[in-house]
N, C-alpha and C. Protein backbone atom coordinates (compact mmCIF):
# COMPACT_ATOMS: atom_id res chain seq x y z
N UNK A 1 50.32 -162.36 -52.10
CA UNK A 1 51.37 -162.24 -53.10
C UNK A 1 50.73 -161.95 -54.46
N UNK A 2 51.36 -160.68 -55.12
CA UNK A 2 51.01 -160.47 -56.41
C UNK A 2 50.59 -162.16 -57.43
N UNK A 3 49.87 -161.85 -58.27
CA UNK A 3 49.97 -162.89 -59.39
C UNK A 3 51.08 -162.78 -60.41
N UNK A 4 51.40 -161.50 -60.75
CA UNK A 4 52.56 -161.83 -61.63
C UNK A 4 54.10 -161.27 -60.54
N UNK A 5 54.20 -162.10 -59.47
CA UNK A 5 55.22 -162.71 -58.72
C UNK A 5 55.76 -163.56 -59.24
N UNK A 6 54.96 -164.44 -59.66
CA UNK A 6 55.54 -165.53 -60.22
C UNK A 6 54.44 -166.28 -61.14
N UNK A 7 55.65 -167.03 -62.04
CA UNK A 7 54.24 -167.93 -63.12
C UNK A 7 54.98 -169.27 -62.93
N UNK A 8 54.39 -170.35 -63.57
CA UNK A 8 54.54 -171.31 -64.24
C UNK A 8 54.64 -171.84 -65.45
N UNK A 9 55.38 -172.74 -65.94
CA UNK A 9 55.28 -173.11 -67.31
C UNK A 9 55.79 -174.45 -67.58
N UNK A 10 54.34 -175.48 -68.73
CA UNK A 10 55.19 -176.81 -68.48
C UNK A 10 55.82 -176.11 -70.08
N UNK A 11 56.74 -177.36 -70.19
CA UNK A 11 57.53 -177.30 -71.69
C UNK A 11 56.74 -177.91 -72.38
N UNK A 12 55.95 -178.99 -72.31
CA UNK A 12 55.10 -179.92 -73.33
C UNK A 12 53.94 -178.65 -73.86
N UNK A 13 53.50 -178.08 -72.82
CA UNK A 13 52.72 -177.17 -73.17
C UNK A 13 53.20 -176.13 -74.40
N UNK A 14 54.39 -175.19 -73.95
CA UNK A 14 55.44 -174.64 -74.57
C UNK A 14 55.78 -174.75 -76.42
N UNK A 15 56.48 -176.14 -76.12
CA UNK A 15 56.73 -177.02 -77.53
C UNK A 15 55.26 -177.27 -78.43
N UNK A 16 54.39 -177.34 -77.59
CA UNK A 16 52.80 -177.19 -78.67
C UNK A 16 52.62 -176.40 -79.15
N UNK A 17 53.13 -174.75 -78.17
CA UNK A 17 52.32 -173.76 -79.12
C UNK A 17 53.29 -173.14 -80.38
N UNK A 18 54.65 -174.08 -80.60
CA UNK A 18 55.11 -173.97 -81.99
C UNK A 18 55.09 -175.23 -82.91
N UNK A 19 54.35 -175.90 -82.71
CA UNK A 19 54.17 -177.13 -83.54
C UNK A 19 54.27 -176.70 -85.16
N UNK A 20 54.23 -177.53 -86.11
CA UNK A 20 54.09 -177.35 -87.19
C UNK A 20 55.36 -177.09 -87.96
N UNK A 21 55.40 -177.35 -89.46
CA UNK A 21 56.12 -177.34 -90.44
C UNK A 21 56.92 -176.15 -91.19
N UNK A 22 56.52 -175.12 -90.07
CA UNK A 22 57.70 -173.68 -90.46
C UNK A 22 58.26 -173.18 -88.75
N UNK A 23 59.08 -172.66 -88.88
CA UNK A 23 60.09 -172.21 -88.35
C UNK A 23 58.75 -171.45 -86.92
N UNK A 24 59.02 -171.31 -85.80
CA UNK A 24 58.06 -170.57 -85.23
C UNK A 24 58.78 -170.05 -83.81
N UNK A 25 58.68 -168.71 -83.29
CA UNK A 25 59.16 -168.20 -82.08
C UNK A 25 57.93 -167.71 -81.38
N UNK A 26 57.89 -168.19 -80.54
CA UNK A 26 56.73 -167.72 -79.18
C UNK A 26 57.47 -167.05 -77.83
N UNK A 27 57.08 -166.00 -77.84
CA UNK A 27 57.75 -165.15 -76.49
C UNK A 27 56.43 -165.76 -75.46
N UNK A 28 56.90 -166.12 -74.41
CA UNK A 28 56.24 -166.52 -73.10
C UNK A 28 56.21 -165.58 -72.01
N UNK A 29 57.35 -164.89 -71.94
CA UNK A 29 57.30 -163.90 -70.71
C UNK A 29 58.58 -163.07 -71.07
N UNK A 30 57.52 -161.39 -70.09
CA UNK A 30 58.62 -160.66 -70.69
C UNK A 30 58.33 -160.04 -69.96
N UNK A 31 59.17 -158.85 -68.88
CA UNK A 31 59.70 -157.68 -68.14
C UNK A 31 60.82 -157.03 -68.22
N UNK A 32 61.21 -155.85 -67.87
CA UNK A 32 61.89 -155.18 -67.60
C UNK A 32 63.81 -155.87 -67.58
N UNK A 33 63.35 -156.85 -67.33
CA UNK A 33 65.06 -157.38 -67.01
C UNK A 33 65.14 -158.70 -68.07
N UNK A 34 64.56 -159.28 -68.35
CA UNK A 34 64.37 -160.28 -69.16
C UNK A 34 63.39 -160.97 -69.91
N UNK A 35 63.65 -161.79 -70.75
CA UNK A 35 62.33 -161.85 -71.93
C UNK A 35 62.26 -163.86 -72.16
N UNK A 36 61.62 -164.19 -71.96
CA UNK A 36 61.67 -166.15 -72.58
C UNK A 36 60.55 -165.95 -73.75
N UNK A 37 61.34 -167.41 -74.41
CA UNK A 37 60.66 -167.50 -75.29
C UNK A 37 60.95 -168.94 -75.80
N UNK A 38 59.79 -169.55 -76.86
CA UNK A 38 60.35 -170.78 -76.96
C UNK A 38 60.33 -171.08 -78.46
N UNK A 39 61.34 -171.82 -79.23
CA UNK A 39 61.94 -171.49 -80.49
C UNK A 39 61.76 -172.65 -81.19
N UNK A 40 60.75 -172.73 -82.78
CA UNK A 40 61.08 -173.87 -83.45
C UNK A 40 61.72 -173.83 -84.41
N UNK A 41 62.71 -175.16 -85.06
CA UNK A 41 63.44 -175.11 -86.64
C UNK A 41 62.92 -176.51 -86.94
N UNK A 42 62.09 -176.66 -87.48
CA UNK A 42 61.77 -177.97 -88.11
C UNK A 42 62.94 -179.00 -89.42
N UNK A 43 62.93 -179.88 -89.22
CA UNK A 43 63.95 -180.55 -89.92
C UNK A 43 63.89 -179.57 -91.46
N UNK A 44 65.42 -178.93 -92.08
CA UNK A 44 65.60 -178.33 -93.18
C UNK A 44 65.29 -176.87 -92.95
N UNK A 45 64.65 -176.15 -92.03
CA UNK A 45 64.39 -174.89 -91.67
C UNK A 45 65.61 -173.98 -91.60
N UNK A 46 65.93 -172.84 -92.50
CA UNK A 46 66.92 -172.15 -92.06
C UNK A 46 66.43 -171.46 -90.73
N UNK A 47 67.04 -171.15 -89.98
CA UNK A 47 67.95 -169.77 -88.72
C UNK A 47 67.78 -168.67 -89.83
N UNK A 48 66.93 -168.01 -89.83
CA UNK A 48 67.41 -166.57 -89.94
C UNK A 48 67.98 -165.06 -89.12
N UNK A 49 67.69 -165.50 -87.38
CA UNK A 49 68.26 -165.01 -86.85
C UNK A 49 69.02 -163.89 -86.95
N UNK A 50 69.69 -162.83 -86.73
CA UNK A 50 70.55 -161.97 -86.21
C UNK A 50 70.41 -161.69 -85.32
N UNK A 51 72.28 -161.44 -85.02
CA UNK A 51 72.98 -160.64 -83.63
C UNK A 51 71.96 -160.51 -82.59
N UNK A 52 71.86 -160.69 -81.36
CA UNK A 52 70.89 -159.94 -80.33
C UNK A 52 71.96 -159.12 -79.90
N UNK A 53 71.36 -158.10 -79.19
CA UNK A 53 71.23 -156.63 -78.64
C UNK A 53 71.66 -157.43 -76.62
N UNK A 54 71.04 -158.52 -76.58
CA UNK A 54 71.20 -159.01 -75.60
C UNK A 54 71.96 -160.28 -75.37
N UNK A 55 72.25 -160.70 -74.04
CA UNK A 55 72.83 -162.13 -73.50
C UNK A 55 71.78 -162.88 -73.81
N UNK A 56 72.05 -164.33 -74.51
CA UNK A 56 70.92 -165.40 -74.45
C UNK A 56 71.66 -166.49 -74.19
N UNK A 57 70.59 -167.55 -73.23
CA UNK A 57 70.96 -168.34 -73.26
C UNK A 57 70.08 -169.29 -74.05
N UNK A 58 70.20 -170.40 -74.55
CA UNK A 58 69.19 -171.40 -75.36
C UNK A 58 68.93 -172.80 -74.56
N UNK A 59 67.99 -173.29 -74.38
CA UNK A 59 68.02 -174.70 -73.40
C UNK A 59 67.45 -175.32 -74.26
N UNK A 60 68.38 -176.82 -75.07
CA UNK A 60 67.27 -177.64 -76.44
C UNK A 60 66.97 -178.56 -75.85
N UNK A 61 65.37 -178.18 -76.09
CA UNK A 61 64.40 -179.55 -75.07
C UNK A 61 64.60 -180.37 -76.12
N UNK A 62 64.43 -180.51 -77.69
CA UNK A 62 64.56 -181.86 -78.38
C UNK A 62 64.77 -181.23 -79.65
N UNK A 63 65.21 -182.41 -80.18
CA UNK A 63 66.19 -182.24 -81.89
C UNK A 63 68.14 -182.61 -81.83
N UNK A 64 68.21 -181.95 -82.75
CA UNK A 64 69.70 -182.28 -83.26
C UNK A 64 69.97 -181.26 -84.48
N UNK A 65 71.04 -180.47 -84.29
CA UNK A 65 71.41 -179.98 -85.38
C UNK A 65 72.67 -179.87 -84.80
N UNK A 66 72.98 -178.26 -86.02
CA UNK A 66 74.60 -177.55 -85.41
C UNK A 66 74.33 -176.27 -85.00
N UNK A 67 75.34 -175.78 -84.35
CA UNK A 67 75.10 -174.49 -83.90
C UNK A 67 76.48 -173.63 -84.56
N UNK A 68 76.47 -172.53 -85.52
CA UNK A 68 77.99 -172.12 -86.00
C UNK A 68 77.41 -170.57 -84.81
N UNK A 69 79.05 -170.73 -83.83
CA UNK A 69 79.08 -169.46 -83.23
C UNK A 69 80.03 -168.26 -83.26
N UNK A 70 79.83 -167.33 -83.85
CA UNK A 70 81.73 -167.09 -83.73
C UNK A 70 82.48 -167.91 -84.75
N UNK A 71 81.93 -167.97 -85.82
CA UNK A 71 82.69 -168.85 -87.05
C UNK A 71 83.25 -170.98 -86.59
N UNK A 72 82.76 -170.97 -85.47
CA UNK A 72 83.08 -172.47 -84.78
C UNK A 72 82.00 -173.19 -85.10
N UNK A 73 81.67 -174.38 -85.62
CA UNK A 73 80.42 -175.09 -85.52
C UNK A 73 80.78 -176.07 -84.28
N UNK A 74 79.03 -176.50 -83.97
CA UNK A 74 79.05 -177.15 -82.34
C UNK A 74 78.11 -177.90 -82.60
N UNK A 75 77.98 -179.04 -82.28
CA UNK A 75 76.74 -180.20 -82.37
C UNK A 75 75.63 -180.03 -81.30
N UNK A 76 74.70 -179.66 -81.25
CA UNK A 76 73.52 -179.36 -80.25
C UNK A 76 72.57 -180.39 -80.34
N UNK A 77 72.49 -181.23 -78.74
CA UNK A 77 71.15 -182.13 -78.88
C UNK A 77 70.22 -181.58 -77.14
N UNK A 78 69.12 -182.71 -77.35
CA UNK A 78 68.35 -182.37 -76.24
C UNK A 78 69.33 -182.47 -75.09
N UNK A 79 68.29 -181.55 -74.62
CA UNK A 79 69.33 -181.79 -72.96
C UNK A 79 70.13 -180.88 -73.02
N UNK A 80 70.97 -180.29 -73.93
CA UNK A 80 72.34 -178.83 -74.02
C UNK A 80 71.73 -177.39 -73.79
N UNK A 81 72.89 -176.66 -73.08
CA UNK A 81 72.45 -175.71 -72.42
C UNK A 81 73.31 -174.59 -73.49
N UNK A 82 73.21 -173.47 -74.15
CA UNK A 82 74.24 -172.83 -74.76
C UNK A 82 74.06 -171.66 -74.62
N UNK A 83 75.31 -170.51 -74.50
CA UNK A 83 75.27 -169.37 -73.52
C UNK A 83 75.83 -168.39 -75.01
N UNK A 84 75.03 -167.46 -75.90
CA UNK A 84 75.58 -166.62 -76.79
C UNK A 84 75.34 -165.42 -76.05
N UNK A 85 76.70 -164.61 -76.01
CA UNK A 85 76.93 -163.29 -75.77
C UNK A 85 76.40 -162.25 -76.83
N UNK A 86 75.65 -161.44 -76.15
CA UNK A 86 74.88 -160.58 -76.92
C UNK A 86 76.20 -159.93 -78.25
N UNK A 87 75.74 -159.44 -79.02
CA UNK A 87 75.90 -158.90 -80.72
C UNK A 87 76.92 -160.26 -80.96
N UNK A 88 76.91 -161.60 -80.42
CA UNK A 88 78.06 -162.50 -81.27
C UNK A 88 76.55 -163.15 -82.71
N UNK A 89 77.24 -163.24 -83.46
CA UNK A 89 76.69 -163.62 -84.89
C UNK A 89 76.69 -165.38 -84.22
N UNK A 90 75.34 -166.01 -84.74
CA UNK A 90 75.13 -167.50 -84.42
C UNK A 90 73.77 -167.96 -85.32
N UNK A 91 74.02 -169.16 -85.27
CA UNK A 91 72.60 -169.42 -86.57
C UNK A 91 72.78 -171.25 -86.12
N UNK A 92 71.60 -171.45 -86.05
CA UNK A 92 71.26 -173.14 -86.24
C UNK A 92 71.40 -173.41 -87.64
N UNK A 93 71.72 -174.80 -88.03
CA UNK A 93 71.49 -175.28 -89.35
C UNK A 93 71.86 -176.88 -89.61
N UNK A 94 71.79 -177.82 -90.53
CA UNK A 94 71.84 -178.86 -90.50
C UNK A 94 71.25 -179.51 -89.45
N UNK A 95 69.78 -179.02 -89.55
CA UNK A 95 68.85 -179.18 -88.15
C UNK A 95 68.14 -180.64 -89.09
N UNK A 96 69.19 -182.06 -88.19
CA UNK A 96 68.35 -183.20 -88.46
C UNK A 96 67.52 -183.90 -87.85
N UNK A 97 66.77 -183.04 -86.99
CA UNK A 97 65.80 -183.55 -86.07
C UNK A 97 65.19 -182.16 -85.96
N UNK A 98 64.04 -181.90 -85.60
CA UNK A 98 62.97 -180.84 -85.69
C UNK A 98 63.61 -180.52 -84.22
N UNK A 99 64.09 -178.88 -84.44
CA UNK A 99 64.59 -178.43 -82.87
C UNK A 99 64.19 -177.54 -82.18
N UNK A 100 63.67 -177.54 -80.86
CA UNK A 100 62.82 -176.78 -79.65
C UNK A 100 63.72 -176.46 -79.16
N UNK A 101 63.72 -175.50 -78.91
CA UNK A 101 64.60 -174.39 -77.92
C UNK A 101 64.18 -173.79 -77.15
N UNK A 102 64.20 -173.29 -75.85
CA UNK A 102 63.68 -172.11 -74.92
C UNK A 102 65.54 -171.17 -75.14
N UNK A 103 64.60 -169.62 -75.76
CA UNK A 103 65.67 -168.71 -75.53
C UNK A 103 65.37 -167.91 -74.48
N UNK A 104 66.74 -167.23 -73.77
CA UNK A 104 66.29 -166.82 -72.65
C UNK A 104 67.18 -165.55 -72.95
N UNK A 105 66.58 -164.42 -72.83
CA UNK A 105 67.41 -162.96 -73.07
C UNK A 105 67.35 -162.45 -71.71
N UNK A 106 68.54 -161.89 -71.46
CA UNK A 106 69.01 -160.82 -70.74
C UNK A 106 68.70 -159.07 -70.93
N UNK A 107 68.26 -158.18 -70.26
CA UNK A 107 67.90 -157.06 -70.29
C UNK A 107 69.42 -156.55 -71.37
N UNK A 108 68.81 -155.65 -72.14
CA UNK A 108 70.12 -154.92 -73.74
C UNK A 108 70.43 -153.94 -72.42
């Protein structure tokens, strides 16, 4: 079996390689159909974000903030799974706990 058949990935590992006191996105894997990546907002960090081109989903391994989607705000903690449809406008903020995310894009 090929090696890139398949990979592995822990999250502790993941969440290390954005440690620190600014905002940080690490892409982990990426092909043809889809792209991961894993996302930091440290407590007070804006979202600067825009629209994706693609489906994402977000999985928050730890923190607390809000999520405004579609003009709705939503309370996001560890453990929540959240599904933004590609070009919808969304932004984290009132991030009161330093927040890890794995984003997960869908092929544009």
């Amino acid at each position: 079996m090929s090696e890139r058949a398949w990979r592995v990935f822990k999250i502790d590992e993941l969440a290390r390689s954005v440690e620190g006191n600014e905002p940080r996105f690490v892409e982990f894997l990426r092909n043809p159909k889809l792209s991961c990546a894993v996302y930091r907002l440290p407590v007070g960090a804006k979202d600067l974000q825009a629209p994706h081109l693609e489906d994402e989903i977000y999985f928050v391994i730890s923190g607390r903030a809000k999520l405004k989607i579609a003009g709705k705000d939503r309370d996001v903690t560890a453990g929540d799974i959240l599904y933004v449809r590609a070009t919808t406008e969304h932004t984290f903020f009132e991030i009161e706990e330093d927040l890890t995310l794995i984003a997960i894009f869908g092929a544009a």
